[in-house]
Protein backbone atom coordinates (compact mmCIF):
# COMPACT_ATOMS: atom_id res chain seq x y z
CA UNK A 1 -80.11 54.81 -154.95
CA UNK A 2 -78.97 55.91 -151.72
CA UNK A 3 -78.70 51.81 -150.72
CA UNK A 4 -76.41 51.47 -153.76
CA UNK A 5 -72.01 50.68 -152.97
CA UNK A 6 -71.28 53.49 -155.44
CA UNK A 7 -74.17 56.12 -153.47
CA UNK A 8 -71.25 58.25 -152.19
CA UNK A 9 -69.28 58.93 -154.75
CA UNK A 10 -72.25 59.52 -156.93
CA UNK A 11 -73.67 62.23 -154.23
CA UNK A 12 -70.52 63.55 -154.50
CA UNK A 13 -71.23 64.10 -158.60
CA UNK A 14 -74.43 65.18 -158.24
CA UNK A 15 -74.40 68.02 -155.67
CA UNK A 16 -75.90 71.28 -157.02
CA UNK A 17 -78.06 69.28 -159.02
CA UNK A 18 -81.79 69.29 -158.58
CA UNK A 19 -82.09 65.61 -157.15
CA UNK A 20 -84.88 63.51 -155.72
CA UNK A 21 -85.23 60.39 -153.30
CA UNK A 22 -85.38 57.10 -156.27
CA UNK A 23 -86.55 54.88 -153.42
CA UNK A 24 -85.26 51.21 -153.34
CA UNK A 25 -87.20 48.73 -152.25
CA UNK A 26 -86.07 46.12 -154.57
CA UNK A 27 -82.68 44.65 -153.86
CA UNK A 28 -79.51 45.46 -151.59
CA UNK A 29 -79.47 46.35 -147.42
CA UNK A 30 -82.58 48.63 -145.95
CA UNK A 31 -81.50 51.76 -144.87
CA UNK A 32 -83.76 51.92 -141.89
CA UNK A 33 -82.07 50.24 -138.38
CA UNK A 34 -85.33 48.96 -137.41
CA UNK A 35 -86.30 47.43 -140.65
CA UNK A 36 -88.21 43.79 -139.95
CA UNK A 37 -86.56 40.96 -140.37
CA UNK A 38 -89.16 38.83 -141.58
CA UNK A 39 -89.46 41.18 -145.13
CA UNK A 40 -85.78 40.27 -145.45
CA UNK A 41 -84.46 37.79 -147.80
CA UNK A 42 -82.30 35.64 -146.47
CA UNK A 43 -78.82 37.45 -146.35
CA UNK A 44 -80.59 40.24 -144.82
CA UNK A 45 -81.50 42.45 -147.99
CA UNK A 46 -84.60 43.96 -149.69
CA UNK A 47 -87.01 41.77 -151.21
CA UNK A 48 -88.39 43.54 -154.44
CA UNK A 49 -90.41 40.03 -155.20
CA UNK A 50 -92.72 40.43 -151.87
CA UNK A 51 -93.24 43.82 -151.84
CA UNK A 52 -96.75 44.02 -152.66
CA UNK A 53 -97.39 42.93 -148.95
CA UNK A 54 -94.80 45.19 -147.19
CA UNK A 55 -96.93 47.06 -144.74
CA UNK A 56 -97.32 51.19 -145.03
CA UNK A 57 -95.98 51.65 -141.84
CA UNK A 58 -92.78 49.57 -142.81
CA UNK A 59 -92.80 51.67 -146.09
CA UNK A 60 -92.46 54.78 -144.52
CA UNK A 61 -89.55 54.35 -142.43
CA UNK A 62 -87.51 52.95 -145.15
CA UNK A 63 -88.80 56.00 -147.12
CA UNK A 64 -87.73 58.32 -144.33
CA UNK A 65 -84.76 56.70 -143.85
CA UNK A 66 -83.72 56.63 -147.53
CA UNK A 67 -85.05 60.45 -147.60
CA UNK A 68 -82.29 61.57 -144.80
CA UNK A 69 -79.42 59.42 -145.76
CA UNK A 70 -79.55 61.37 -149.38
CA UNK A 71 -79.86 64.43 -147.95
CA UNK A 72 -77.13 64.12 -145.61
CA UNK A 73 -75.06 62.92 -148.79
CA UNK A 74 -75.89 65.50 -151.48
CA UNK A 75 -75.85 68.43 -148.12
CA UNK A 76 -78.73 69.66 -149.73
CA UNK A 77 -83.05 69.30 -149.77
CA UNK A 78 -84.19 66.34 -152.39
CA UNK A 79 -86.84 67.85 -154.51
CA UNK A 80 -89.49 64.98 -155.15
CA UNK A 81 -89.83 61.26 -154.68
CA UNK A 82 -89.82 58.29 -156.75
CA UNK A 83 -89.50 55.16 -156.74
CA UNK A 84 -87.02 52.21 -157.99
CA UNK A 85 -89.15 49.83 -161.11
CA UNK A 86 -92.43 51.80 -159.74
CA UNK A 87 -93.17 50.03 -157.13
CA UNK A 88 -95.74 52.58 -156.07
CA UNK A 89 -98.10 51.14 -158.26
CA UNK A 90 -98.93 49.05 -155.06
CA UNK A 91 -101.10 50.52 -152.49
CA UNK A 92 -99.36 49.99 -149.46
CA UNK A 93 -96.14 51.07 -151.13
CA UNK A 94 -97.90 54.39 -152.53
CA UNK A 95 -99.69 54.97 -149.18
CA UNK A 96 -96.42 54.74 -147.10
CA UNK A 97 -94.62 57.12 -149.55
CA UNK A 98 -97.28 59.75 -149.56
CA UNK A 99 -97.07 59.75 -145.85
CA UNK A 100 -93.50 60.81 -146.27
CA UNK A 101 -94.36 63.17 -148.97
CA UNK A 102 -96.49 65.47 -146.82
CA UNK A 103 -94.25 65.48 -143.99
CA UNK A 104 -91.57 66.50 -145.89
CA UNK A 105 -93.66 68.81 -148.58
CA UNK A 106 -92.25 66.86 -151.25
CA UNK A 107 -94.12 66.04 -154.91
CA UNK A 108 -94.10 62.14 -155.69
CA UNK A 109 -93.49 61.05 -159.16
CA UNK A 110 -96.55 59.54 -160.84
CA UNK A 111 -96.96 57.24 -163.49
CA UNK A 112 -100.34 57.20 -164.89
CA UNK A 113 -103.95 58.79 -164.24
CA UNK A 114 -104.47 55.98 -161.25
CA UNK A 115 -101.73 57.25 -159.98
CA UNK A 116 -102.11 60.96 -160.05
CA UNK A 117 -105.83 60.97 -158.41
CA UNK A 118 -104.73 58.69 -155.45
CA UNK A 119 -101.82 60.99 -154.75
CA UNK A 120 -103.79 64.14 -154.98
CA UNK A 121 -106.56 62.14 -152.96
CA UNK A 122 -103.92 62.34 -150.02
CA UNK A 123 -102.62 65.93 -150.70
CA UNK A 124 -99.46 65.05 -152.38
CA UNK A 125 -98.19 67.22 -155.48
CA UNK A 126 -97.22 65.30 -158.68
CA UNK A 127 -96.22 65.65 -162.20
CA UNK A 128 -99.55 65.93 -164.63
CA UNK A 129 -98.49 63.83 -167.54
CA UNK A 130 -95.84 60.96 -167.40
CA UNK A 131 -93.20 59.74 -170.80
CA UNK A 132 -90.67 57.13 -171.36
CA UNK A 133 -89.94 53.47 -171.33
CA UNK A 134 -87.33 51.74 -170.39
CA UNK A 135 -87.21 48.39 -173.22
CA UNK A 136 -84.62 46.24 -174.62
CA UNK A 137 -84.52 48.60 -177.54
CA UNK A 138 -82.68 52.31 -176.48
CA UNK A 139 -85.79 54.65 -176.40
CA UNK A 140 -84.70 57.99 -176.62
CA UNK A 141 -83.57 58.40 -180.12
CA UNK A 142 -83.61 62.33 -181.71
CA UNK A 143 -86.73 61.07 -183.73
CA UNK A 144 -88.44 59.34 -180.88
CA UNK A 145 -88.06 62.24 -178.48
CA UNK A 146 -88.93 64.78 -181.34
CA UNK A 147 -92.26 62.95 -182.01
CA UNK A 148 -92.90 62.40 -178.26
CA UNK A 149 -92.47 66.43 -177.75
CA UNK A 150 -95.07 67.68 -180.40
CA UNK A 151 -97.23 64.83 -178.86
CA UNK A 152 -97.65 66.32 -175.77
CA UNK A 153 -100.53 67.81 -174.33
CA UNK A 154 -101.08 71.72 -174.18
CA UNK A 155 -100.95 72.09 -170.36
CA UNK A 156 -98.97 70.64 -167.08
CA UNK A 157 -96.02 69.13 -166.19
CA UNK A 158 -94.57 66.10 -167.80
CA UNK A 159 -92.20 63.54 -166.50
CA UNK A 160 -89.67 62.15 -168.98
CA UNK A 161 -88.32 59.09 -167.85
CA UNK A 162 -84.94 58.44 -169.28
CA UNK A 163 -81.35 56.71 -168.46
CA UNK A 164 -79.04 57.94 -170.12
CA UNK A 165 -75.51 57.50 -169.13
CA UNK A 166 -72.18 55.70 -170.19
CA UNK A 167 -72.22 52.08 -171.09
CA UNK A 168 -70.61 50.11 -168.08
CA UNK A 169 -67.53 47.90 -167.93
CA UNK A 170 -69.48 45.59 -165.94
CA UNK A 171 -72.90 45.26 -167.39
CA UNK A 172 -75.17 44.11 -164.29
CA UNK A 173 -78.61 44.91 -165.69
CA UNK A 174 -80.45 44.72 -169.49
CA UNK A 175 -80.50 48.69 -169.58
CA UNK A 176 -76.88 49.05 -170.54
CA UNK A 177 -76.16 50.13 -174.00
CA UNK A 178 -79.26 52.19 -174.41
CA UNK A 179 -78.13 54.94 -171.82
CA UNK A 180 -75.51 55.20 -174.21
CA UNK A 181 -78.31 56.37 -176.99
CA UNK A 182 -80.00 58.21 -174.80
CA UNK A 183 -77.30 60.53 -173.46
CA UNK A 184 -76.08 61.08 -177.40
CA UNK A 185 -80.01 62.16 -177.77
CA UNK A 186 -79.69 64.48 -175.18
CA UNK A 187 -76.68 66.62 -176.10
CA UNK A 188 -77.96 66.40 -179.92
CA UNK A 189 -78.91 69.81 -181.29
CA UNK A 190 -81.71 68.54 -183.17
CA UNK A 191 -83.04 67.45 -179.83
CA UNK A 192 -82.55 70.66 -178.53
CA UNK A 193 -84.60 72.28 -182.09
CA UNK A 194 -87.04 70.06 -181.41
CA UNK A 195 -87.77 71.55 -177.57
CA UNK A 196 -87.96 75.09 -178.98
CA UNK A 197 -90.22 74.10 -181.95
CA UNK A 198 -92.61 72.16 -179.37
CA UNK A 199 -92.63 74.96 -177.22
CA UNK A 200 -91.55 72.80 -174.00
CA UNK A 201 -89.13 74.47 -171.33
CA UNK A 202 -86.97 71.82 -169.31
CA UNK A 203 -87.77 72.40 -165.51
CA UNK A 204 -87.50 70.39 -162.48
CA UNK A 205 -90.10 68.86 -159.59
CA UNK A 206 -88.89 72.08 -157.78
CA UNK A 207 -92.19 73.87 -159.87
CA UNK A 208 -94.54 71.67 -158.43
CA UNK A 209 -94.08 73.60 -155.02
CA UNK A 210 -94.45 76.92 -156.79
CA UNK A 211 -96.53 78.07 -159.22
CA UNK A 212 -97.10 75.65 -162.45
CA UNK A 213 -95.87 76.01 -165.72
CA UNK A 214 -97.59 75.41 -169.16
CA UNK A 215 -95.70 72.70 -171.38
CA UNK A 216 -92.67 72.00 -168.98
């Protein structure tokens, strides 16, 4: 999150990478200058806990702003937009996102079929299908994501939300020890046997601006 203290050095990290906007709306300082006071909490930051009200209008400048700050950090084009706990789900939030979206010719994460038709509704790209949770219980376990693969549907692009990562010293949020899991699942071979046996090849929102692929 391009809001976040550590957004630097993490740009820094990920450059090369094929990296999209994860917009904040939900805690720490708004990007954009002009950003209204009155959606402020009171020291000034994002308030995730009103944001079902936060006009489009407002939503798109943050989203703009967020948009350039990353790509003046990474020194490269994002290559889709999401958003931080989903809070697209919301109307004005999804319709001040989308508006970003087609100025910049960017796909927008979806979540479900709601989802999907309202973005295509306003000419935005987006995955097809959508996997993953993110519960007290790590998720992504080699049987889990081996089960979840030969699940999936024939056609389309698929989503698959995951954190995985290294446990931190200083444990700020519930999601902790399951990126832990998750990045052992990911690096596991059997997870890797289970791709090829599914028939699924990894890919990136980058596809959704070309030509689709079948089972990515």
């Amino acid at each position: 999150m391009v809001n976040a203290p550590d957004s630097e050095s993490a740009a820094r990290q990920a450059r090369g990478l094929a990296i999209g906007l994860h917009l904040n709306l939900d805690r720490g300082a708004p990007v954009a200058p002009d950003f209204p006071r009155e959606w402020r909490t009171v020291d000034g930051s994002l308030d995730g806990s009103r944001v079902d009200g936060l006009p489009a209008d407002v939503v798109e400048a943050e989203a703009l702003a967020q948009l350039e700050r990353l790509e003046r950090l990474l020194g490269q084009a994002a290559t889709h937009l999401d958003v931080h706990k989903h809070l697209h789900r919301h109307p004005q939030v999804l319709e001040g996102l989308s508006r970003v979206a087609r100025r910049a010719g960017l796909p927008v994460r979806s979540i479900d079929a709601d989802m999907r038709g309202a973005l295509r509704a306003r000419g935005v790209a987006t995955n097809q299908h959508f996997v993953g949770e993110s519960g007290a219980a790590a998720y992504w376990t080699p049987e889990r994501f081996a089960q979840a693969l030969a699940a999936l549907p024939a056609e389309g692009v698929t989503e698959w939300m995951c954190h995985p990562g290294h446990l931190p010293e200083l444990v700020t949020t519930r999601y902790a020890a399951q990126r832990e899991v998750e990045r052992t699942t990911f690096v596991d071979a059997r997870s890797r046997d289970a791709l090829e046996q599914a028939g699924v090849s990894p890919t990136d929102y980058r596809v959704l601006r070309e030509a689709p692929l079948t089972r990515a």
